[in-house]
PDB file of N, CA and C in Angstrom:
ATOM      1  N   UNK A   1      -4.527 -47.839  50.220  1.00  0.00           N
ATOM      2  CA  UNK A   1      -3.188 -47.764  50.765  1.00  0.00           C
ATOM      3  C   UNK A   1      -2.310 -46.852  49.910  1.00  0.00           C
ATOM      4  N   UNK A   2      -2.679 -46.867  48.790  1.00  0.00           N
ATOM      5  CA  UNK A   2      -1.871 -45.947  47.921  1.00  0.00           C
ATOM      6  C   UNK A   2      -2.104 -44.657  47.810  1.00  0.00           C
ATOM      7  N   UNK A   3      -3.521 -44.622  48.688  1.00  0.00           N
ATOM      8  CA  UNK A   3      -3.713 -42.233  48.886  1.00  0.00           C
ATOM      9  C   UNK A   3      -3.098 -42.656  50.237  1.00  0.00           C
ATOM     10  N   UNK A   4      -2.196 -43.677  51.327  1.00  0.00           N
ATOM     11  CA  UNK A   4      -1.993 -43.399  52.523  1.00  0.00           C
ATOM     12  C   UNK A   4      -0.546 -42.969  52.116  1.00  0.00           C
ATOM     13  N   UNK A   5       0.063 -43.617  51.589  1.00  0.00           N
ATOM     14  CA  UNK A   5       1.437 -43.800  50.564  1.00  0.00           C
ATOM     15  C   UNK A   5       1.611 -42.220  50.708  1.00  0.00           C
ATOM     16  N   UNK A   6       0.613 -41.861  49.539  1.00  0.00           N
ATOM     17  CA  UNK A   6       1.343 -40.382  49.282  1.00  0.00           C
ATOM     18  C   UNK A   6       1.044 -39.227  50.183  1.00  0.00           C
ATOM     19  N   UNK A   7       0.318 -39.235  51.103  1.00  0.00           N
ATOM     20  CA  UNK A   7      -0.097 -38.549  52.092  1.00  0.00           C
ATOM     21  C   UNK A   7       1.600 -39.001  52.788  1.00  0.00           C
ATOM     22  N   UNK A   8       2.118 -40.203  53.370  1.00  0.00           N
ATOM     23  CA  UNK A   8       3.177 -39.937  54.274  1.00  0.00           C
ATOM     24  C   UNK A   8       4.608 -39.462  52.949  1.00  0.00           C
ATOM     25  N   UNK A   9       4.296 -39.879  52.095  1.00  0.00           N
ATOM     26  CA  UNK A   9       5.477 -39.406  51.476  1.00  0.00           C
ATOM     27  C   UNK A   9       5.625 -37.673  51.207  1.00  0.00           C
ATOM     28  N   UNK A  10       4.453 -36.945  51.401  1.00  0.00           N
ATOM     29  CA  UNK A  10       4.417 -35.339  51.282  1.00  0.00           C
ATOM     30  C   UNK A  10       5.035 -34.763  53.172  1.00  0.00           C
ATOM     31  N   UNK A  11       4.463 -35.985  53.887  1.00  0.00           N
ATOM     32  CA  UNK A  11       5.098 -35.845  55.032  1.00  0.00           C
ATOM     33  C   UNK A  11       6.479 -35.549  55.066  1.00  0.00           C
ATOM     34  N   UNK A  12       7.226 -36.473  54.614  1.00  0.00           N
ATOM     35  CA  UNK A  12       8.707 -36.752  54.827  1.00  0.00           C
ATOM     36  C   UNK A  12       9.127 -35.810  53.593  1.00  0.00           C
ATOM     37  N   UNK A  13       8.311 -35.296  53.008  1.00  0.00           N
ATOM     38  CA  UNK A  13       9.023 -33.970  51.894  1.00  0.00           C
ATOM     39  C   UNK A  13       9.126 -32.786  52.863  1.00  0.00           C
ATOM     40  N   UNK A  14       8.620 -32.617  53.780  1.00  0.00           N
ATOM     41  CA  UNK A  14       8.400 -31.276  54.499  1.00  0.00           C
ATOM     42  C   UNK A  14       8.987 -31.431  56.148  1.00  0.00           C
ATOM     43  N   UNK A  15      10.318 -30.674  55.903  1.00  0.00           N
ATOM     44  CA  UNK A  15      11.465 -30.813  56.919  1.00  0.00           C
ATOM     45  C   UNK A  15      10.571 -30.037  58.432  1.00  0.00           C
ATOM     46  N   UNK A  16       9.401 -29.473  58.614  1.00  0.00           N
ATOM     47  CA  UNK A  16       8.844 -29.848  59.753  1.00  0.00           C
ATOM     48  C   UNK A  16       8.626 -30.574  60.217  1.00  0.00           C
ATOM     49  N   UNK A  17       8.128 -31.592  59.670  1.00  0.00           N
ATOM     50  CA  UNK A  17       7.041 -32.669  60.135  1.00  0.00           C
ATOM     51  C   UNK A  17       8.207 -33.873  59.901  1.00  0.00           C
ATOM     52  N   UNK A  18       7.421 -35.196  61.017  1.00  0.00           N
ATOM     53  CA  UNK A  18       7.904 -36.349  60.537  1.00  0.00           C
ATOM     54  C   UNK A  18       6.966 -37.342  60.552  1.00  0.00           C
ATOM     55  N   UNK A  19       7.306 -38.570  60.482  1.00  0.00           N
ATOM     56  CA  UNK A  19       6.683 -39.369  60.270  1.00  0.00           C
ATOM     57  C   UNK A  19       6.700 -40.565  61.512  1.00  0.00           C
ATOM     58  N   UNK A  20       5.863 -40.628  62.318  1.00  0.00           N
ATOM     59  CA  UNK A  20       6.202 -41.424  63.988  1.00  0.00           C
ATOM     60  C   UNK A  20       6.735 -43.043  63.692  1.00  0.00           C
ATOM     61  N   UNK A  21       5.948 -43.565  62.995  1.00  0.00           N
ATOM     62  CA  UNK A  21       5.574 -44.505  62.761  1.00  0.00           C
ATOM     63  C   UNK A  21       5.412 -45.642  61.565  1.00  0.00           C
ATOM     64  N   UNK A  22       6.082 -46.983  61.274  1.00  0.00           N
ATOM     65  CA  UNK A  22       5.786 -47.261  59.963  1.00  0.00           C
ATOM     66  C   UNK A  22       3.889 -47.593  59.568  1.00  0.00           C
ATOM     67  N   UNK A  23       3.943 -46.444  58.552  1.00  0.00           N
ATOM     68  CA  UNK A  23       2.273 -46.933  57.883  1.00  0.00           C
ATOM     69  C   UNK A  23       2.154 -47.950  58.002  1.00  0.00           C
ATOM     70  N   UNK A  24       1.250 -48.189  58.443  1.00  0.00           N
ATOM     71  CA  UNK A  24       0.257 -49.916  58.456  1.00  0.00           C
ATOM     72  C   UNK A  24      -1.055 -49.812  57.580  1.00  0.00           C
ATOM     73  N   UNK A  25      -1.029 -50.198  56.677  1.00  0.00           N
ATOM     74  CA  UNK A  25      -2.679 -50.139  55.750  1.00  0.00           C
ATOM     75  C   UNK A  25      -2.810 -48.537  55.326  1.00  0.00           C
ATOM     76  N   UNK A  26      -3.890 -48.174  55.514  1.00  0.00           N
ATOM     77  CA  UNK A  26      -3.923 -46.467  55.162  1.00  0.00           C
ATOM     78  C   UNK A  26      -3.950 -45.820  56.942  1.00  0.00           C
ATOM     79  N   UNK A  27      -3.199 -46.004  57.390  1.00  0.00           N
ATOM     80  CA  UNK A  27      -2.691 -44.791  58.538  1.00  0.00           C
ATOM     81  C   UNK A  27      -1.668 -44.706  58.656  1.00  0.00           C
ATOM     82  N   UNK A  28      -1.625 -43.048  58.456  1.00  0.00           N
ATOM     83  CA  UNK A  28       0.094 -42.469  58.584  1.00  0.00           C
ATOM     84  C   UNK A  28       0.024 -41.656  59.740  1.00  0.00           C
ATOM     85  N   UNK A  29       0.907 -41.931  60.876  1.00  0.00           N
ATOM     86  CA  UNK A  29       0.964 -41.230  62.330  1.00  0.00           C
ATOM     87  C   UNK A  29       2.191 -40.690  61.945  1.00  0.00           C
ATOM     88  N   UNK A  30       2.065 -39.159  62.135  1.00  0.00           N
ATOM     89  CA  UNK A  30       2.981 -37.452  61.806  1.00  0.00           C
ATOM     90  C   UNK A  30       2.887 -36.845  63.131  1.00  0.00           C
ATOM     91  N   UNK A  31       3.880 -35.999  63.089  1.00  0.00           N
ATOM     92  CA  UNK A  31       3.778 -35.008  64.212  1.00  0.00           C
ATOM     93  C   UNK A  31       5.105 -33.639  63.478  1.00  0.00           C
ATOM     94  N   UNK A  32       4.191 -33.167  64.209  1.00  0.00           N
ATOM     95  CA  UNK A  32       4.890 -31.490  63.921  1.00  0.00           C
ATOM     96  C   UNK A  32       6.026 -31.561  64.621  1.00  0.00           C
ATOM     97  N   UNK A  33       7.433 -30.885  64.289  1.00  0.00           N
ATOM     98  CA  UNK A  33       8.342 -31.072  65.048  1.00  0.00           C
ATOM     99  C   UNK A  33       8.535 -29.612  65.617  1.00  0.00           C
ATOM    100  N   UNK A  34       8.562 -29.494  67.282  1.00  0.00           N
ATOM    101  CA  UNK A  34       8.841 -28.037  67.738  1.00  0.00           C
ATOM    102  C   UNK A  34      10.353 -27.783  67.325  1.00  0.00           C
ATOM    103  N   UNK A  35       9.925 -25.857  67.101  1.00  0.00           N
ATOM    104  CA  UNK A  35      11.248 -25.717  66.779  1.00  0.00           C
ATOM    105  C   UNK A  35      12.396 -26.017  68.094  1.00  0.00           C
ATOM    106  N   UNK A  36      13.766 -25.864  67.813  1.00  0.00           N
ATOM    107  CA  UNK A  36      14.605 -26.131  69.338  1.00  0.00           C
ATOM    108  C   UNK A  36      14.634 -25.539  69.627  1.00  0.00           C
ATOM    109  N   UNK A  37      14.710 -23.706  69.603  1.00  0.00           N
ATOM    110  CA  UNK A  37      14.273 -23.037  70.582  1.00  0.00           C
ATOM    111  C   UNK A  37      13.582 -23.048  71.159  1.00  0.00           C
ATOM    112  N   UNK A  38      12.184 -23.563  71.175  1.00  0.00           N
ATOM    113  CA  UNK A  38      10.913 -23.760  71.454  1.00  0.00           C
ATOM    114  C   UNK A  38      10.800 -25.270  71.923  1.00  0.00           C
ATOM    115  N   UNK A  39      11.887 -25.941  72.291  1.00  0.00           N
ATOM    116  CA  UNK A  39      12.395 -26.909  72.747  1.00  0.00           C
ATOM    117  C   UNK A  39      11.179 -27.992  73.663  1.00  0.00           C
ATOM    118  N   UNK A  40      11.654 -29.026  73.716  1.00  0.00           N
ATOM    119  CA  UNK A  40      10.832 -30.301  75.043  1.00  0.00           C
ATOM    120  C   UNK A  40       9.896 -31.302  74.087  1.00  0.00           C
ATOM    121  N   UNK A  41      10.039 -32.133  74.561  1.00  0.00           N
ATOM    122  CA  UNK A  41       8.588 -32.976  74.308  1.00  0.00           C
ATOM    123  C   UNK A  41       7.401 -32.623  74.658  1.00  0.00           C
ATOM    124  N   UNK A  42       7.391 -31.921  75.824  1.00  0.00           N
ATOM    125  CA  UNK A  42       5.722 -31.276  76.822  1.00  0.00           C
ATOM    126  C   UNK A  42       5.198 -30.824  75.420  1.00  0.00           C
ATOM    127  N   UNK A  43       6.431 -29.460  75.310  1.00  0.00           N
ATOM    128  CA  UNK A  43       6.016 -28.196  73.989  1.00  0.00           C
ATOM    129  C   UNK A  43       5.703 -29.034  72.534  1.00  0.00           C
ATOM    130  N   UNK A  44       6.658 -30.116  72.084  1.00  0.00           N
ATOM    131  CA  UNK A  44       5.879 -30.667  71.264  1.00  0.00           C
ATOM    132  C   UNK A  44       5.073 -30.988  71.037  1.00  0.00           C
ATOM    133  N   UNK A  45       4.452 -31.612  72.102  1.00  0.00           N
ATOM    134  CA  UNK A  45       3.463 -32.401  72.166  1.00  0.00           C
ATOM    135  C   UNK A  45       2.022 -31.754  72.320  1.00  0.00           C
ATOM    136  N   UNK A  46       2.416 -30.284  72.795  1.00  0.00           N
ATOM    137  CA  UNK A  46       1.319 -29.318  73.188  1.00  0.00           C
ATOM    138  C   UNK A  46       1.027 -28.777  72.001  1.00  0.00           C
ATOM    139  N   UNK A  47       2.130 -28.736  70.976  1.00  0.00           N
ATOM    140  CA  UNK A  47       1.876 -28.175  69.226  1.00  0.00           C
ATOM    141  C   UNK A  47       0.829 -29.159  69.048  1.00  0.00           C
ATOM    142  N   UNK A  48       1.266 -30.472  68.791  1.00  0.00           N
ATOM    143  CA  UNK A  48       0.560 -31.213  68.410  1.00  0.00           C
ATOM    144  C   UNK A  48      -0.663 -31.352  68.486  1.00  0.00           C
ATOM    145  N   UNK A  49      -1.086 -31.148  69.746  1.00  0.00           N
ATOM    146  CA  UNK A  49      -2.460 -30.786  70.451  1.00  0.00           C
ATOM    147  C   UNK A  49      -2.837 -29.869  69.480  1.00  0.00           C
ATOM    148  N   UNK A  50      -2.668 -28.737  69.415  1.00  0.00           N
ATOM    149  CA  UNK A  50      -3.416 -27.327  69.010  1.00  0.00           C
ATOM    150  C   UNK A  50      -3.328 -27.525  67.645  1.00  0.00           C
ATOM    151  N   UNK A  51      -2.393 -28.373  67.067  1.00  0.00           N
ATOM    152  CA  UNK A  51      -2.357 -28.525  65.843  1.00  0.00           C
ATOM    153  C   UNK A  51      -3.488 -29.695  64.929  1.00  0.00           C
ATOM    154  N   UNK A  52      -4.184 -30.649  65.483  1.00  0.00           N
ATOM    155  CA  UNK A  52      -5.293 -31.178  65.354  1.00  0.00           C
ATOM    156  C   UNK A  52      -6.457 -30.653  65.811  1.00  0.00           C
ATOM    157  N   UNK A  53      -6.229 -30.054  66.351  1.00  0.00           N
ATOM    158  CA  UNK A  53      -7.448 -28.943  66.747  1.00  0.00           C
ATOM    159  C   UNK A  53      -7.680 -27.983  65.316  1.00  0.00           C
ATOM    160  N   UNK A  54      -7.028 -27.263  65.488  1.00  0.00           N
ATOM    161  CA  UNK A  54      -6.838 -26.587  63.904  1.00  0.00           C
ATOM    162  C   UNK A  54      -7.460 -27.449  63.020  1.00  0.00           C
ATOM    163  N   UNK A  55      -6.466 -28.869  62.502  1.00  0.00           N
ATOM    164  CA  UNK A  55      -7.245 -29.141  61.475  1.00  0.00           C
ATOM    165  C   UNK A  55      -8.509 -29.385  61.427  1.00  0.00           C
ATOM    166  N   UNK A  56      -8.989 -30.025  62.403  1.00  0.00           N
ATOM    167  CA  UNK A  56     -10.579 -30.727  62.842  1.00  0.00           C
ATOM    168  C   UNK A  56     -11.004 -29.689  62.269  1.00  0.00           C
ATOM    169  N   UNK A  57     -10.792 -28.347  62.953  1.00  0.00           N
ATOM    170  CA  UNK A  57     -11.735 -26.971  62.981  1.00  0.00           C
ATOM    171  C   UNK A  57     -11.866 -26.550  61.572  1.00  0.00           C
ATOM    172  N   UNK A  58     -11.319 -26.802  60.665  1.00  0.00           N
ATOM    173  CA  UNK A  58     -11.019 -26.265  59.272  1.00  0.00           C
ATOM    174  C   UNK A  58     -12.148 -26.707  58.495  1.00  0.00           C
ATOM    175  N   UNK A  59     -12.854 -25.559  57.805  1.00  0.00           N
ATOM    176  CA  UNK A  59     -13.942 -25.700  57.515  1.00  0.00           C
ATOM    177  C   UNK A  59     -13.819 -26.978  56.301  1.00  0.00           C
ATOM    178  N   UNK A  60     -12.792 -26.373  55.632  1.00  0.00           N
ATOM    179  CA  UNK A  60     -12.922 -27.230  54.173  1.00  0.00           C
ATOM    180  C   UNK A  60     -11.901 -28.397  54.499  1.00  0.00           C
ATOM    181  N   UNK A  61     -11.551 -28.688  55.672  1.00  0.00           N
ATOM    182  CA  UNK A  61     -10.607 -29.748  55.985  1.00  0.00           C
ATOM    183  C   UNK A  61     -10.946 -31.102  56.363  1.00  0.00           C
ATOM    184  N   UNK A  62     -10.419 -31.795  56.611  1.00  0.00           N
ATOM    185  CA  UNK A  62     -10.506 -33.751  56.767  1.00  0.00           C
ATOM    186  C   UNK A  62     -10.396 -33.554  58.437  1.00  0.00           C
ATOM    187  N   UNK A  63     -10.841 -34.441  58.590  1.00  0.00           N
ATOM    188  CA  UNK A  63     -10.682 -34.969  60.372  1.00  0.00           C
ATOM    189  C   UNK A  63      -9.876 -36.250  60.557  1.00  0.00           C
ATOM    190  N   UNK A  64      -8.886 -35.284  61.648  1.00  0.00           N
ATOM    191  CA  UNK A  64      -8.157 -36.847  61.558  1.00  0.00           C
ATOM    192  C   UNK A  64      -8.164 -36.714  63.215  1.00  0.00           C
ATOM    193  N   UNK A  65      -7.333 -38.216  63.758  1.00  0.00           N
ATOM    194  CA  UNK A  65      -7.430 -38.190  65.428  1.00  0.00           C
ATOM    195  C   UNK A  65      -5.789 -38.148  65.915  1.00  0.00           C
ATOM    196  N   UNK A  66      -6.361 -38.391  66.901  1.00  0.00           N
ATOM    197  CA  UNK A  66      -4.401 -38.905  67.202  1.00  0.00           C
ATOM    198  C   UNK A  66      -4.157 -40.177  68.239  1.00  0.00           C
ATOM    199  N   UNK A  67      -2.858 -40.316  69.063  1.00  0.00           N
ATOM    200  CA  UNK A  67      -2.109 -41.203  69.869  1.00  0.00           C
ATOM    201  C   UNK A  67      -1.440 -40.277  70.116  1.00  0.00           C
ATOM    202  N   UNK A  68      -1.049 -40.966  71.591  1.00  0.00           N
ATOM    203  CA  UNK A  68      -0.130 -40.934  72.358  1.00  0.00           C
ATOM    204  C   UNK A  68       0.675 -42.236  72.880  1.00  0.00           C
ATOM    205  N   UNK A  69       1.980 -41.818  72.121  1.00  0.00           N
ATOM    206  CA  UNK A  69       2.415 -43.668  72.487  1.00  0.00           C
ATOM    207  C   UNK A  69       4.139 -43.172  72.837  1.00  0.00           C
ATOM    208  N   UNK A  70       4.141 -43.820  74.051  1.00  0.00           N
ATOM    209  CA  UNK A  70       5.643 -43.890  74.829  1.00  0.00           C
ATOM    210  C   UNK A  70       5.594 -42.129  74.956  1.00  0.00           C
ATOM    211  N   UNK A  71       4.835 -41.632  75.176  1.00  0.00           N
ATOM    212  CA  UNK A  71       4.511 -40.160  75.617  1.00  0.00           C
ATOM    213  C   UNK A  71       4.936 -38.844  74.354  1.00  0.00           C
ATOM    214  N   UNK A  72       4.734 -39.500  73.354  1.00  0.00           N
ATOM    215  CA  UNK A  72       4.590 -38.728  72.082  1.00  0.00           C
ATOM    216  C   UNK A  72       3.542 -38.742  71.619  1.00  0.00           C
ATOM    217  N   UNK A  73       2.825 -37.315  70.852  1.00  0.00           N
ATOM    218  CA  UNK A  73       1.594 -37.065  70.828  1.00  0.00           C
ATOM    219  C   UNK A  73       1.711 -36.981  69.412  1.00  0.00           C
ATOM    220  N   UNK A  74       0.781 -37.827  68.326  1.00  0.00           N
ATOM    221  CA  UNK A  74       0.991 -37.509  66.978  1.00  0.00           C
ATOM    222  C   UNK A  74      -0.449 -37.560  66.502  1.00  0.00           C
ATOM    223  N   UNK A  75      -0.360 -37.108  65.348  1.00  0.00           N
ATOM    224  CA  UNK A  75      -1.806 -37.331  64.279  1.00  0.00           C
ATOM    225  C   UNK A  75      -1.908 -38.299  63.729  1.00  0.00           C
ATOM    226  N   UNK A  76      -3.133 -39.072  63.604  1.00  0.00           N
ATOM    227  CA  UNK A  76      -3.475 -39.928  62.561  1.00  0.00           C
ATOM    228  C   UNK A  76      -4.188 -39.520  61.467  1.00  0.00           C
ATOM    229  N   UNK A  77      -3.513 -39.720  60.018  1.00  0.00           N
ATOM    230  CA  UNK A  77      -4.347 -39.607  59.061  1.00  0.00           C
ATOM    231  C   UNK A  77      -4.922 -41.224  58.394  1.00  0.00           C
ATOM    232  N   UNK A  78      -5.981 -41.022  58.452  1.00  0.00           N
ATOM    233  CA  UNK A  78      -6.629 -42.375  58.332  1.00  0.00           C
ATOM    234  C   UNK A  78      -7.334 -42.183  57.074  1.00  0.00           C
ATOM    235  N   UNK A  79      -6.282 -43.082  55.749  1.00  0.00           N
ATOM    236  CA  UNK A  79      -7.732 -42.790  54.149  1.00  0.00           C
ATOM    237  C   UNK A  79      -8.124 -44.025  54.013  1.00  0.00           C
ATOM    238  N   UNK A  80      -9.831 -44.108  54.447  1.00  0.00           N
ATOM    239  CA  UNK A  80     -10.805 -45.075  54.233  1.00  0.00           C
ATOM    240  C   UNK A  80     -11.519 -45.408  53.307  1.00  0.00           C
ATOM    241  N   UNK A  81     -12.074 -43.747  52.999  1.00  0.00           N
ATOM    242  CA  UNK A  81     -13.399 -44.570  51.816  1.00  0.00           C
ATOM    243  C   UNK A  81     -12.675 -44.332  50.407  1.00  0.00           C
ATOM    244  N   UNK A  82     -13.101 -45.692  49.702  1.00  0.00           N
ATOM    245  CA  UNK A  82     -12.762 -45.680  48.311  1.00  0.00           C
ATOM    246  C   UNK A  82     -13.560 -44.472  47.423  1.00  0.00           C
ATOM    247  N   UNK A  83     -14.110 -43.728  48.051  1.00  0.00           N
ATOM    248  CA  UNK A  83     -14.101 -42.248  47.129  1.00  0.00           C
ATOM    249  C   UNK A  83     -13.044 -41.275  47.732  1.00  0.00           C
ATOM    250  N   UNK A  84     -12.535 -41.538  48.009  1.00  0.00           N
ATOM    251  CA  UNK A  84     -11.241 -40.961  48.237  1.00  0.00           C
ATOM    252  C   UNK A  84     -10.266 -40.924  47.029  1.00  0.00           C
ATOM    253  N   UNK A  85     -10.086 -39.241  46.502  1.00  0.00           N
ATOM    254  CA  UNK A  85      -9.113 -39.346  45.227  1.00  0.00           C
ATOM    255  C   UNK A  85      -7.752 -38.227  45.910  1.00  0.00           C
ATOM    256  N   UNK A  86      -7.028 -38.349  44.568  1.00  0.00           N
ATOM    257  CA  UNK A  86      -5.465 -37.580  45.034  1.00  0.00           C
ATOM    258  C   UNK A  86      -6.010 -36.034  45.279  1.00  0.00           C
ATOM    259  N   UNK A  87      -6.599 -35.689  44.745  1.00  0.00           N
ATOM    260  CA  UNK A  87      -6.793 -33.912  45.152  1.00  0.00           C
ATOM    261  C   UNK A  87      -7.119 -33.919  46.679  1.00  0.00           C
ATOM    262  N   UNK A  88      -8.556 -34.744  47.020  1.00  0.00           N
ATOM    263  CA  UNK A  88      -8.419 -34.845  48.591  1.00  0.00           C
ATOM    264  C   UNK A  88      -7.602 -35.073  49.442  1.00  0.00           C
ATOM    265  N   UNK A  89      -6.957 -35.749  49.489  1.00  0.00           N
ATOM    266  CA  UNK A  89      -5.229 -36.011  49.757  1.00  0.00           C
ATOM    267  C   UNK A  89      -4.518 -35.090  49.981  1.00  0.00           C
ATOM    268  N   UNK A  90      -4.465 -34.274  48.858  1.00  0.00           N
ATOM    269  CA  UNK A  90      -3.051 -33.232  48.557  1.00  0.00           C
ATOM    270  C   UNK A  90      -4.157 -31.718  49.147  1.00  0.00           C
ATOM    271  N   UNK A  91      -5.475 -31.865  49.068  1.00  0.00           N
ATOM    272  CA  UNK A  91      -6.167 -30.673  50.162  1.00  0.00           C
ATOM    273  C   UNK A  91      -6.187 -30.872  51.663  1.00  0.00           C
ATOM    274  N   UNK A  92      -6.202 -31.939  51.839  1.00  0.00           N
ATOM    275  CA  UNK A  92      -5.909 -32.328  53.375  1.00  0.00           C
ATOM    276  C   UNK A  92      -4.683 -32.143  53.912  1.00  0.00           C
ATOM    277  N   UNK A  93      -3.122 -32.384  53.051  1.00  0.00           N
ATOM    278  CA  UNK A  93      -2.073 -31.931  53.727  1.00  0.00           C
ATOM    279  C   UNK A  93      -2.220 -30.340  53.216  1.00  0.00           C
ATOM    280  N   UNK A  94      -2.751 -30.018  52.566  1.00  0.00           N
ATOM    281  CA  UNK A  94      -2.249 -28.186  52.623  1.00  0.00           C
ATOM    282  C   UNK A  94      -3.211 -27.694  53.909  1.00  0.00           C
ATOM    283  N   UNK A  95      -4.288 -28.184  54.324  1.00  0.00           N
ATOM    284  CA  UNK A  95      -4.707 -27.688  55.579  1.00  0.00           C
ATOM    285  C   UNK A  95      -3.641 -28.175  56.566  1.00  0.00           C
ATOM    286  N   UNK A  96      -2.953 -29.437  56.648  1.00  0.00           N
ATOM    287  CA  UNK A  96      -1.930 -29.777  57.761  1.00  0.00           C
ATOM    288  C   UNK A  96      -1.153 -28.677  57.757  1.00  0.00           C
ATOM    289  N   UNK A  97      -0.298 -27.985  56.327  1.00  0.00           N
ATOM    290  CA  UNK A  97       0.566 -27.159  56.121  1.00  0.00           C
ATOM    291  C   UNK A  97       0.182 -25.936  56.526  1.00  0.00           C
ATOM    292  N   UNK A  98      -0.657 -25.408  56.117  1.00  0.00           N
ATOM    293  CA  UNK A  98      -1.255 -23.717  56.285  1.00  0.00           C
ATOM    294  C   UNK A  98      -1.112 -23.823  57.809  1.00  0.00           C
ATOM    295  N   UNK A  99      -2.130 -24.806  58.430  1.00  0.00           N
ATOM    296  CA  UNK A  99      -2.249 -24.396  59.750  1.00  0.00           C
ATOM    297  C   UNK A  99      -1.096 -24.801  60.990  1.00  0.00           C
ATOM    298  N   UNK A 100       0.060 -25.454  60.730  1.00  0.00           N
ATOM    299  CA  UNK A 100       1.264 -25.542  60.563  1.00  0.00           C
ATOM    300  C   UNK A 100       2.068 -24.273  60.792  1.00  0.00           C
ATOM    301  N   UNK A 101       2.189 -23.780  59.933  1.00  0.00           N
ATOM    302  CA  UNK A 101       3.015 -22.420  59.211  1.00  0.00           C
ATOM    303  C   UNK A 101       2.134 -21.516  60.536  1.00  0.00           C
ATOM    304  N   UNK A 102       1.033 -21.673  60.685  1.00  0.00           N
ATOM    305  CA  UNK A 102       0.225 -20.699  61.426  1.00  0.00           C
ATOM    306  C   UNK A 102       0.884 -20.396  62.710  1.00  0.00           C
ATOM    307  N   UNK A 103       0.531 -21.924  63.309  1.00  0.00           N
ATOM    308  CA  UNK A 103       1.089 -22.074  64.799  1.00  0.00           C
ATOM    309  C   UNK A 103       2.713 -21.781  64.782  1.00  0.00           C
ATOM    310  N   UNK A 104       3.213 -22.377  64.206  1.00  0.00           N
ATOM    311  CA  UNK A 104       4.831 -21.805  64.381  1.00  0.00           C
ATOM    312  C   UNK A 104       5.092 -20.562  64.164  1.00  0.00           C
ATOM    313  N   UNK A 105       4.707 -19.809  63.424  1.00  0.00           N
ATOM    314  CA  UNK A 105       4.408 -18.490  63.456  1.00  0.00           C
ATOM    315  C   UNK A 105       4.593 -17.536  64.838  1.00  0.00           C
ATOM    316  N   UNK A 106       3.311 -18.420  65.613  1.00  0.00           N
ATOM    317  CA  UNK A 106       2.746 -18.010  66.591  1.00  0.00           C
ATOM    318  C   UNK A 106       4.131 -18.095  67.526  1.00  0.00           C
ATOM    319  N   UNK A 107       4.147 -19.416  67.469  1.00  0.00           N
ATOM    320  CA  UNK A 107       5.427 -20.469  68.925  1.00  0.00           C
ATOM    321  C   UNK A 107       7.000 -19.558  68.749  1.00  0.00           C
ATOM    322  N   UNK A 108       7.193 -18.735  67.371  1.00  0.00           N
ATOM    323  CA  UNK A 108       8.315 -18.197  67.525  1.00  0.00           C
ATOM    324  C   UNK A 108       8.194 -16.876  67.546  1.00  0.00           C
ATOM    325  N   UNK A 109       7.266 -16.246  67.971  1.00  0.00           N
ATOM    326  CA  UNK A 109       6.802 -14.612  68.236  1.00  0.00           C
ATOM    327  C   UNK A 109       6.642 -14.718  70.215  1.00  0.00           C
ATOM    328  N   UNK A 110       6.398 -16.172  70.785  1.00  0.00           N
ATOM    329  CA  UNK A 110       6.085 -16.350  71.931  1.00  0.00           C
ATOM    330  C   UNK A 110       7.904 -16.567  72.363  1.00  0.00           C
ATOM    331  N   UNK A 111       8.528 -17.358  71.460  1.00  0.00           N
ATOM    332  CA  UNK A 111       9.879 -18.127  72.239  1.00  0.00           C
ATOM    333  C   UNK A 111      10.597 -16.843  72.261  1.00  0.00           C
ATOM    334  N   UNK A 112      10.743 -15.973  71.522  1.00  0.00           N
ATOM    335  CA  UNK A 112      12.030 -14.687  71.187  1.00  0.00           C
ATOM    336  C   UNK A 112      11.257 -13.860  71.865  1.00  0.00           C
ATOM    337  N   UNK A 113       9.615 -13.643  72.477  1.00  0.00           N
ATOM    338  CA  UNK A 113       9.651 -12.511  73.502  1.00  0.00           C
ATOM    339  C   UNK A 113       9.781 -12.906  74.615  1.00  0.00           C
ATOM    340  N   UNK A 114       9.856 -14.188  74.737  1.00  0.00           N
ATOM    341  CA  UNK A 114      10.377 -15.300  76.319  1.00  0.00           C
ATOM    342  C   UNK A 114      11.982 -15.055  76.725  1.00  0.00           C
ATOM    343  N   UNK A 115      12.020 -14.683  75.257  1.00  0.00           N
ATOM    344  CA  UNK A 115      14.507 -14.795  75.285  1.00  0.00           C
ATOM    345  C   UNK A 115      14.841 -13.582  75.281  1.00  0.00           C
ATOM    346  N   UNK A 116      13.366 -12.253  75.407  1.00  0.00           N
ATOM    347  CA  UNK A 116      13.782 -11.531  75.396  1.00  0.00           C
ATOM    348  C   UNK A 116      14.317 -10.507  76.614  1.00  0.00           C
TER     349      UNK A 116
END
């Protein structure tokens, strides 16, 4: 519970992301927040999508799943096995982050040639 701890507390350090849900045991449910130009729940929720996709896909990355609850789409990070240490932890959110930074990247090169 205490690598789930600091996994949601790097969450709530990083003014993208939030945190859906209070942790229960070691699962912390996050979601990427769309920017407001890039506005809706659909579009959030469609980040969200592509954004666990990403991580799954990441070679050197953790697998996590998700929910959909009251029609919000978030990630679960789930830390189970007691070989689980803080570096794994803090490598698993920099894949959340990198690939993060990626997609928004993307979502605001798509929204400003949409406004354009």
């Amino acid at each position: 519970m205490r690598m789930a701890a600091l996994f949601e507390n790097m969450v709530r350090l990083d003014p993208r992301f939030e945190v859906v849900a209070t942790t229960q045991f070691a699962l912390v449910c996050f979601r990427l927040l769309s920017p407001d130009k890039c506005g809706g729940e659909k579009k959030a929720n469609q980040l969200n999508r592509k954004l666990l996709q990403e991580v799954n896909a990441a070679d050197s990355g953790p697998y996590m799943s998700s929910a959909n609850v009251g029609g919000i789409y978030m990630l679960r990070c789930a830390v189970g096995s007691t070989l689980t240490e803080e570096r794994h932890v803090r490598d698993a959110w920099k894949v959340v982050q990198d690939r993060a930074a990626s997609l928004l990247r993307k979502m605001e090169i798509i929204c400003s040639v949409a406004d354009a």
